[in-house]
Each structure stands twice: as C-alpha cells, then as structure tokens.
N, C-alpha and C. Protein backbone atom coordinates (compact mmCIF):
# COMPACT_ATOMS: atom_id res chain seq x y z
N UNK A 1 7.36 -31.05 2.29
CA UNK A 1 7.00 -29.69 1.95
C UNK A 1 5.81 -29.64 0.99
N UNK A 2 5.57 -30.72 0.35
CA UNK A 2 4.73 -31.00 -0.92
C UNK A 2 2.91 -30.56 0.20
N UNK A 3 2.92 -30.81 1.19
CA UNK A 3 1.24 -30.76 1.95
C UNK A 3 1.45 -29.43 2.16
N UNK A 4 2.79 -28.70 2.55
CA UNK A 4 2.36 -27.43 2.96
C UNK A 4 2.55 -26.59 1.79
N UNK A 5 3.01 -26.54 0.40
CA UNK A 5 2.29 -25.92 -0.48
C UNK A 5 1.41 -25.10 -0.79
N UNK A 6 0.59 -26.28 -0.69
CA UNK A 6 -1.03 -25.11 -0.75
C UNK A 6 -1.68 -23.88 0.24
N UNK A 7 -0.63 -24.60 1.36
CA UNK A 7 -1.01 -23.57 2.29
C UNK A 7 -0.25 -22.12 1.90
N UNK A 8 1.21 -22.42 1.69
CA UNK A 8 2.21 -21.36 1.51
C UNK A 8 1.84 -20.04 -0.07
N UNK A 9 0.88 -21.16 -0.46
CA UNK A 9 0.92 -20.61 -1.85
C UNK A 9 -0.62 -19.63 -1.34
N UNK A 10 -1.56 -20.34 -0.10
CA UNK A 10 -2.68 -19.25 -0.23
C UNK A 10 -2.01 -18.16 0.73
N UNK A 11 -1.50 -18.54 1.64
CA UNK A 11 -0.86 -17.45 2.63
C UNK A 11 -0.12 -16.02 1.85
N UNK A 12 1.04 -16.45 0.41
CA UNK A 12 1.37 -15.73 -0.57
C UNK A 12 -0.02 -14.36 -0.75
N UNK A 13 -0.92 -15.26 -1.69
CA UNK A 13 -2.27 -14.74 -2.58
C UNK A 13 -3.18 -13.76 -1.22
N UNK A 14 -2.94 -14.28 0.26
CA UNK A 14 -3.36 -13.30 1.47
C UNK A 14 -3.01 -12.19 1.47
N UNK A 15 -1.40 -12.06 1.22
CA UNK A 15 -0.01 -11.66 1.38
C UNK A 15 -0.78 -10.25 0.40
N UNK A 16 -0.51 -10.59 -0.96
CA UNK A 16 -0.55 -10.18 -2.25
C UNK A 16 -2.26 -9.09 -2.01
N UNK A 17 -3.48 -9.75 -1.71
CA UNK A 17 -4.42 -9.00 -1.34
C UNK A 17 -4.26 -7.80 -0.50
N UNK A 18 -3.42 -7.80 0.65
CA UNK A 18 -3.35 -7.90 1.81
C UNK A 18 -2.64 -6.08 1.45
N UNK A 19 -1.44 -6.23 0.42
CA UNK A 19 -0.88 -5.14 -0.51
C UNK A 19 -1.80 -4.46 -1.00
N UNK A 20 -2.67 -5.19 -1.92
CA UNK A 20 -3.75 -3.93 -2.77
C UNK A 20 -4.35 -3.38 -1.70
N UNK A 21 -4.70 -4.06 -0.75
CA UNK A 21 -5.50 -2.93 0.61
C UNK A 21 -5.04 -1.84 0.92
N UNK A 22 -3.65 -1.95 1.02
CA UNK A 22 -2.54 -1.04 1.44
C UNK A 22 -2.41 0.16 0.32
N UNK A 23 -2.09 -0.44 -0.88
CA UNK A 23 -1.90 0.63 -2.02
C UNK A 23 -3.47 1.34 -2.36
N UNK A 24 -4.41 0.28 -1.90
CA UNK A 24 -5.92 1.29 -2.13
C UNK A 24 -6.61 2.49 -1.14
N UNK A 25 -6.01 1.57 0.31
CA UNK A 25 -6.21 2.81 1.15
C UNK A 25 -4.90 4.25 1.44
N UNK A 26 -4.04 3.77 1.03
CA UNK A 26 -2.80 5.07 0.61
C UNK A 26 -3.51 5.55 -0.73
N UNK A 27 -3.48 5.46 -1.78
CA UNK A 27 -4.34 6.12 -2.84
C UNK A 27 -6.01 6.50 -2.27
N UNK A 28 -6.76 5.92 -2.16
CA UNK A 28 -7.68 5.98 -2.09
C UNK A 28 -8.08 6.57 -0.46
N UNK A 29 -7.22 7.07 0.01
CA UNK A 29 -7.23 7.76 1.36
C UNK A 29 -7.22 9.16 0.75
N UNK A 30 -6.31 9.59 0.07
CA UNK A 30 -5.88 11.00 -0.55
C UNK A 30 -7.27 11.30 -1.39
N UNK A 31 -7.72 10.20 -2.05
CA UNK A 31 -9.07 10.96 -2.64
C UNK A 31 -10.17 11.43 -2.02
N UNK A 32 -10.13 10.47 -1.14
CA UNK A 32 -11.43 10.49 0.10
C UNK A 32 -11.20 11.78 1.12
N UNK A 33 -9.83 12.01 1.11
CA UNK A 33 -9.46 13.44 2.08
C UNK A 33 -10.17 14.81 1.27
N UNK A 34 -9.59 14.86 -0.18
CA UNK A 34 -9.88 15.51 -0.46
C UNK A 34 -11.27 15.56 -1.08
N UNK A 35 -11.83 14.64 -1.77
CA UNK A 35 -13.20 14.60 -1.75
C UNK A 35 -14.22 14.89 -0.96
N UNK A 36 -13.95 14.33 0.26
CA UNK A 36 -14.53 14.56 1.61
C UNK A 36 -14.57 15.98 2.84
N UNK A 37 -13.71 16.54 2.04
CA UNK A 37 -13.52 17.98 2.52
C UNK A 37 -14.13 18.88 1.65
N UNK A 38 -14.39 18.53 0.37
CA UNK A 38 -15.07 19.03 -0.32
C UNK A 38 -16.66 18.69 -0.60
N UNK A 39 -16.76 17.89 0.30
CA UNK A 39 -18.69 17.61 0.09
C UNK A 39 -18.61 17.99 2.16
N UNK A 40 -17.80 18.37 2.46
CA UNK A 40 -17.96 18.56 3.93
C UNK A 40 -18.03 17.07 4.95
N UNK A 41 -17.77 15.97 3.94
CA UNK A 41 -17.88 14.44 4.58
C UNK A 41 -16.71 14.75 6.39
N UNK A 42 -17.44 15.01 6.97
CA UNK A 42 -16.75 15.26 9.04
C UNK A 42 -15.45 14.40 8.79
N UNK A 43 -15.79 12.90 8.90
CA UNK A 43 -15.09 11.63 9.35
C UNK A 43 -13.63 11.18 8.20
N UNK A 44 -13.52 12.41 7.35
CA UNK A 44 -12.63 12.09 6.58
C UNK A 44 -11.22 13.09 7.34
N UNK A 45 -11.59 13.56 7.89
CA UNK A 45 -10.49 14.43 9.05
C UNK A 45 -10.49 13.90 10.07
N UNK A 46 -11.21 12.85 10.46
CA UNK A 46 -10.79 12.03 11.66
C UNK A 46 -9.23 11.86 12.29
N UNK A 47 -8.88 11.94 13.27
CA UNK A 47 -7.46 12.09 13.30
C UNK A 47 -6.70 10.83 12.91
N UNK A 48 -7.43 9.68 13.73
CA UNK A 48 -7.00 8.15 13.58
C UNK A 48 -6.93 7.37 12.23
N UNK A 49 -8.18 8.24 11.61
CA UNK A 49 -7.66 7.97 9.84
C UNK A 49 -5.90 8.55 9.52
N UNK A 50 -6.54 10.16 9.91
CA UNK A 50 -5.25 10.53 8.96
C UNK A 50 -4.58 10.30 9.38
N UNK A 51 -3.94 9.59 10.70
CA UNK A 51 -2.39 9.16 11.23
C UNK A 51 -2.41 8.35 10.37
N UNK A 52 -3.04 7.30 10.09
CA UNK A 52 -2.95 5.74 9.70
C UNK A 52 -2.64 6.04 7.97
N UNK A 53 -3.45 7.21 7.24
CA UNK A 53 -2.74 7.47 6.24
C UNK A 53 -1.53 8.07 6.35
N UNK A 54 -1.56 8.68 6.97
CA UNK A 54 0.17 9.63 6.67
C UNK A 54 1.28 8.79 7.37
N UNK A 55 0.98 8.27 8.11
CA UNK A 55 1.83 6.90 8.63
C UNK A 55 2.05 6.03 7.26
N UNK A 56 1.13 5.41 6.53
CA UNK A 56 1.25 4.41 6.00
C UNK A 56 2.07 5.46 4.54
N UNK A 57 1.92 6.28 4.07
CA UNK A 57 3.07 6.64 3.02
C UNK A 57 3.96 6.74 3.54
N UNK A 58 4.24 7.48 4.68
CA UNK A 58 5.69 7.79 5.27
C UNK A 58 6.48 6.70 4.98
N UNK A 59 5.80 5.43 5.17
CA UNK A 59 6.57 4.08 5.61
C UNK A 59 6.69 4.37 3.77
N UNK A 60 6.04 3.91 3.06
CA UNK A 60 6.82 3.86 1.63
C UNK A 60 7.38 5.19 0.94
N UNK A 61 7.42 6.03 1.59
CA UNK A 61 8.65 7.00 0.93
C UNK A 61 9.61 6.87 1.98
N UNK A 62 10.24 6.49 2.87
CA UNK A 62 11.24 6.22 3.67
C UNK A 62 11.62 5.34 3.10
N UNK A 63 10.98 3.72 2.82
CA UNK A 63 11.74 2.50 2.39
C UNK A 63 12.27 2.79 0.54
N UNK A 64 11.34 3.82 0.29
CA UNK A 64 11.68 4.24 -1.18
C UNK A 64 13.38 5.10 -1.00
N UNK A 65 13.31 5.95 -0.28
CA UNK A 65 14.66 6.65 -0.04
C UNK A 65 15.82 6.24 0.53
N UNK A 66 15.74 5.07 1.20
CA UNK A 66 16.58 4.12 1.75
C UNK A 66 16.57 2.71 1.06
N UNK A 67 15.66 2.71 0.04
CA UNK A 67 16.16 1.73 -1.21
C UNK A 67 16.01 0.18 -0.51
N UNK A 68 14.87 0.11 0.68
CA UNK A 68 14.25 -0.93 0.67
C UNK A 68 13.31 -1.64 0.35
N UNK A 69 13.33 -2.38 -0.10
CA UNK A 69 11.86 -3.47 -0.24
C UNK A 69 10.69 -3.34 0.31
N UNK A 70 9.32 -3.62 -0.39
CA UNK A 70 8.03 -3.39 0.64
C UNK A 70 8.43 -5.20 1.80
N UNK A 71 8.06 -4.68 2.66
CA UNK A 71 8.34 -6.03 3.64
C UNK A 71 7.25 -6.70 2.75
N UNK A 72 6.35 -6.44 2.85
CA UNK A 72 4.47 -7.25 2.11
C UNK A 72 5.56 -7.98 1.14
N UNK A 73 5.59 -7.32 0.32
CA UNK A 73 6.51 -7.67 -0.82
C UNK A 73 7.51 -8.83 -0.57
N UNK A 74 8.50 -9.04 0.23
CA UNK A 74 9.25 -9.96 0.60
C UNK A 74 8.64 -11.00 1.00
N UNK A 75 7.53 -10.64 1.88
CA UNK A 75 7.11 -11.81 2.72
C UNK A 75 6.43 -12.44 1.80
N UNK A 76 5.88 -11.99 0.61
CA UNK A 76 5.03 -12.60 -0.66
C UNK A 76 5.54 -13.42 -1.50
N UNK A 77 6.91 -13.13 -1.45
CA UNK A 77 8.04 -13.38 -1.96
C UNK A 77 8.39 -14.80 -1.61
N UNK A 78 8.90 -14.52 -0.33
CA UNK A 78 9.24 -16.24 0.61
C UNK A 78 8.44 -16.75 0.90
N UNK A 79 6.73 -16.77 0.91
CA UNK A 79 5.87 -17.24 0.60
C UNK A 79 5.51 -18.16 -0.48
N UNK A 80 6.05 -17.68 -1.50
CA UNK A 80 5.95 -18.37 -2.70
C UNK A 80 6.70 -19.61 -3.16
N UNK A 81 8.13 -18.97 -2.75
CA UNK A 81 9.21 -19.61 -2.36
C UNK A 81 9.15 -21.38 -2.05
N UNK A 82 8.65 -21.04 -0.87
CA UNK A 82 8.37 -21.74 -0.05
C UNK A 82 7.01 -23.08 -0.15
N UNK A 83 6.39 -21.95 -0.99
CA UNK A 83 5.34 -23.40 -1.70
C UNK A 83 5.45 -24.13 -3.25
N UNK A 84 6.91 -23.46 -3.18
CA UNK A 84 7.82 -23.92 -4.22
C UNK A 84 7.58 -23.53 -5.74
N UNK A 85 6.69 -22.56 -5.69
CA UNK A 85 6.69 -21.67 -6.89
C UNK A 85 8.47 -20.69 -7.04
N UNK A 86 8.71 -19.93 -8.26
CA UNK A 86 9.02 -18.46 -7.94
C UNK A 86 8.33 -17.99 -7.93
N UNK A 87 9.39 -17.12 -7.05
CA UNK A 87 8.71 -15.55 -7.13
C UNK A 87 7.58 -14.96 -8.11
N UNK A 88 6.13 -14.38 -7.60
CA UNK A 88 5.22 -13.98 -8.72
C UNK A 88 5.38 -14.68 -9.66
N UNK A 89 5.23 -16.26 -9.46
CA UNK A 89 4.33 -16.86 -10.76
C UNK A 89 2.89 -16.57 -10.56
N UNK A 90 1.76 -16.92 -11.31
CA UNK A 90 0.65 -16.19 -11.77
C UNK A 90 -0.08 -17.30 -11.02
N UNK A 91 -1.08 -17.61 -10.22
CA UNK A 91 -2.39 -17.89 -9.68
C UNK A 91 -3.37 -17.04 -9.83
N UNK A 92 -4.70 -17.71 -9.35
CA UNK A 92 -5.99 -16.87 -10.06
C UNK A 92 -6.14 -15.49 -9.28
N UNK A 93 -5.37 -15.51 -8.28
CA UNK A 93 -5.22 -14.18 -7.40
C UNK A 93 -4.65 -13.19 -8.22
N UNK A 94 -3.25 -14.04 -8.17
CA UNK A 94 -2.21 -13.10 -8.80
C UNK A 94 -2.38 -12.00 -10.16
N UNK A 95 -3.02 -13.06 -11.12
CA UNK A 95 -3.19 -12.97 -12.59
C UNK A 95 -3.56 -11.74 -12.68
N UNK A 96 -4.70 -10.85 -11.66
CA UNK A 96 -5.23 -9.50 -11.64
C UNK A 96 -4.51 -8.83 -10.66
N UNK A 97 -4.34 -9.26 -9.50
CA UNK A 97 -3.53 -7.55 -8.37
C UNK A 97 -2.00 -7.42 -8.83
N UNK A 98 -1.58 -8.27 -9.45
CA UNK A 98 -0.28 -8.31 -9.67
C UNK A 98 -0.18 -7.29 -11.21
N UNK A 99 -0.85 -7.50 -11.63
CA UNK A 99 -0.94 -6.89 -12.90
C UNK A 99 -1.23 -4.69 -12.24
N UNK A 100 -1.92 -5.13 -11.49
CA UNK A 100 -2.05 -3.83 -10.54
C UNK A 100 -0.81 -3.34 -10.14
N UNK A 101 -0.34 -3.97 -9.28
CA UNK A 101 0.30 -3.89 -8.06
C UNK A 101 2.22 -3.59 -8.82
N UNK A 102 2.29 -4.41 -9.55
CA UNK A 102 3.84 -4.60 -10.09
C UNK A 102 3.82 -4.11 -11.35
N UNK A 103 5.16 -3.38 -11.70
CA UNK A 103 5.09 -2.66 -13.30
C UNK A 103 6.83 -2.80 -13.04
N UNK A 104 7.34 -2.74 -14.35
CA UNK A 104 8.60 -2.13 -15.05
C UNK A 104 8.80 -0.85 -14.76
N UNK A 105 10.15 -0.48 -14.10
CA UNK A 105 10.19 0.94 -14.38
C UNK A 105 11.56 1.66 -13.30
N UNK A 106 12.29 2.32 -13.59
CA UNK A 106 14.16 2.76 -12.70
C UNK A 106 13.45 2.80 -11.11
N UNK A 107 14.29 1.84 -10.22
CA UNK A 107 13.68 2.83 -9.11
C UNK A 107 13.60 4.10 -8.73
N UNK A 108 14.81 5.31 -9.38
CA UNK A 108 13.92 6.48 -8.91
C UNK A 108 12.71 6.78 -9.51
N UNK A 109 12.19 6.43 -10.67
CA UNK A 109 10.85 6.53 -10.85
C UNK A 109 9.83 6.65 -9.67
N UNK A 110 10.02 5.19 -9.10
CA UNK A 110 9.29 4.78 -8.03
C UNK A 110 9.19 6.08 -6.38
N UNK A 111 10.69 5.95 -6.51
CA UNK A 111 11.11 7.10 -5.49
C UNK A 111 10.51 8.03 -5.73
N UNK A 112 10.26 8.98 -6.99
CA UNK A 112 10.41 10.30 -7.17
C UNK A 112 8.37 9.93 -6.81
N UNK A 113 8.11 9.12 -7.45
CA UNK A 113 6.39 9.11 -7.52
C UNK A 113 5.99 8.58 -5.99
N UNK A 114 6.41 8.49 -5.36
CA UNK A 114 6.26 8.34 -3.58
C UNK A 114 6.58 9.35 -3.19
N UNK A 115 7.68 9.88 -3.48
CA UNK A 115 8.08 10.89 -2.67
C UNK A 115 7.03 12.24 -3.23
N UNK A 116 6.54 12.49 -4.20
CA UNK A 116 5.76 13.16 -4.43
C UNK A 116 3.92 13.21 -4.19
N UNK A 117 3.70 12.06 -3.91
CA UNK A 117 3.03 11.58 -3.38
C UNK A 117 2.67 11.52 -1.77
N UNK A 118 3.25 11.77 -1.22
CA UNK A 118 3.75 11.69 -0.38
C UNK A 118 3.58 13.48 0.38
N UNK A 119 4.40 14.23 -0.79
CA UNK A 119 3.82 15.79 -0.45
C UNK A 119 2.89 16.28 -0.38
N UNK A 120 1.91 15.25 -1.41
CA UNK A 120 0.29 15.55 -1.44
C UNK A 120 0.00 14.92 -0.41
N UNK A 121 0.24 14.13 0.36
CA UNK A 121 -0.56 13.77 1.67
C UNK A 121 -0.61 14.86 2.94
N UNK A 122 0.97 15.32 2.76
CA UNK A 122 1.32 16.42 3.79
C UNK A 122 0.88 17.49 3.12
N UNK A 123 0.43 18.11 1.91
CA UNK A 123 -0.21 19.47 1.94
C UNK A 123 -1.66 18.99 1.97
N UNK A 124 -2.35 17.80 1.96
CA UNK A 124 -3.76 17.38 2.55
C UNK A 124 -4.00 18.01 4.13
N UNK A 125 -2.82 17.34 4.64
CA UNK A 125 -2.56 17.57 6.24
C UNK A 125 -2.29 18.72 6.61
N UNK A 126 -2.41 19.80 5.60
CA UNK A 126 -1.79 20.99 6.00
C UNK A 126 -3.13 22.10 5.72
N UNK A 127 -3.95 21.15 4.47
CA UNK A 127 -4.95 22.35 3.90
C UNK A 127 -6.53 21.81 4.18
N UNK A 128 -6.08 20.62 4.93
CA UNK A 128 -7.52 19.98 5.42
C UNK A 128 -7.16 18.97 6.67
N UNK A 129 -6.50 19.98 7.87
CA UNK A 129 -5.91 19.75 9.00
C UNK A 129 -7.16 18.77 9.50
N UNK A 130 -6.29 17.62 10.05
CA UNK A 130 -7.20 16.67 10.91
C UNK A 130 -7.80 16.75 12.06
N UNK A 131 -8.80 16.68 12.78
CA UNK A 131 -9.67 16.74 13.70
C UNK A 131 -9.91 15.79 14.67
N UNK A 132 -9.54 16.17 16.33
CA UNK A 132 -9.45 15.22 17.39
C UNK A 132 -10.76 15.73 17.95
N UNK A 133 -11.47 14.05 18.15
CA UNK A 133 -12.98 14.09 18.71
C UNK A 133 -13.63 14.38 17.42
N UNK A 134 -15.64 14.72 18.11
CA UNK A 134 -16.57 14.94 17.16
C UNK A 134 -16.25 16.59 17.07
N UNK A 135 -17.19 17.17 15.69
CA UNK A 135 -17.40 18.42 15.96
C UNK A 135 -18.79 18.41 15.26
C-alpha cells in the first residue's frame, strides 16, 4: 500500500479541489445570476447554467435535510484513508481549501444556511427566470 500512497493522497487533494469548484460555482453562481441580470449579462439565464445551479444546491439541501454526508466529502475521506493518512490531515492543498471548505458548527446550522440558501436560488429562478435558446 506504501507505492499507492502518493497516489491516494493526490487523488484525496483532486477530491478536496474538486469541492471548492462545487461550493464556488453554487455560491458564486447566485452572484453571477444576480449580478448578471443586473448589468443585463444574456448568458447568465442560460437555462443549462441554471439547471446545473439549482440542481447542484438542491443536492446539498436534500443531503442537509436527510442528514447525509457530501459524497465529495466521503470519498475525500477514504481517500485519505487509504493513503494512510486520517481523515483531513493537512497537505499543501489542504492547508488552504480546507480552511475554506470545513468549519465547527451544530448541523442545523449547516441545514438552516442551505436550506436558506437554497430559497435564494429559487427566488433567483423566480425573479430572473431562465432562458431556453439565444435572445
């Protein structure tokens, strides 16, 4: 297991990137909606965007309300595992998205700030309805 290590441990730090993408384009989707509706930016009402955003919270306020795990999360997890670290010990990856990405705090915290989050995506979708084709 000692050769595949390094592999398990970059596959992890993939893993771990792979999350901030996720948490930047769910955050950083909602700004761009609304930013972009407000400078008139077309392509921010794209429909295939906004499925892919409102898809991608749905999935974390569902696993938030049913009190599951981010899969990313697990698989980052047995990743680590596996290259015989624990869980989120610190690499040069880690040392910064993790510091991002992971905090202290009750899970309904978590719940209540998804699930609210979550309303702002659907009154996005409601007050800057998405657009099939060009216009």
């Amino acid at each position: 297991m000692s050769s595949a290590s390094p592999l398990y441990r970059m596959l992890a730090d993939a893993v771990l990137v792979l999350h901030l993408g996720v948490v930047l384009f769910v955050v950083g989707g909602l700004v761009l909606i609304v930013a972009g509706n407000l400078r008139a930016w077309s392509w921010v009402n794209g429909l295939w965007f906004r499925l892919a955003h409102v898809a991608a919270i749905g999935v974390v306020v569902a696993q938030a309300w049913l009190g599951q795990a981010c899969p990313l999360t697990t698989l980052e997890s047995w990743l680590r595992v596996r290259a015989g670290s624990p869980p989120y010990s610190r690499s040069f990856i880690e040392h910064g998205v993790q510091r991002i990405l992971f905090y202290e705090a009750p899970p309904w915290a978590f719940t209540l700030a998804y699930t609210v989050f979550g309303l702002l995506v659907v009154a996005a979708w409601w007050y800057f309805p998405p657009r099939h084709g060009k216009r």
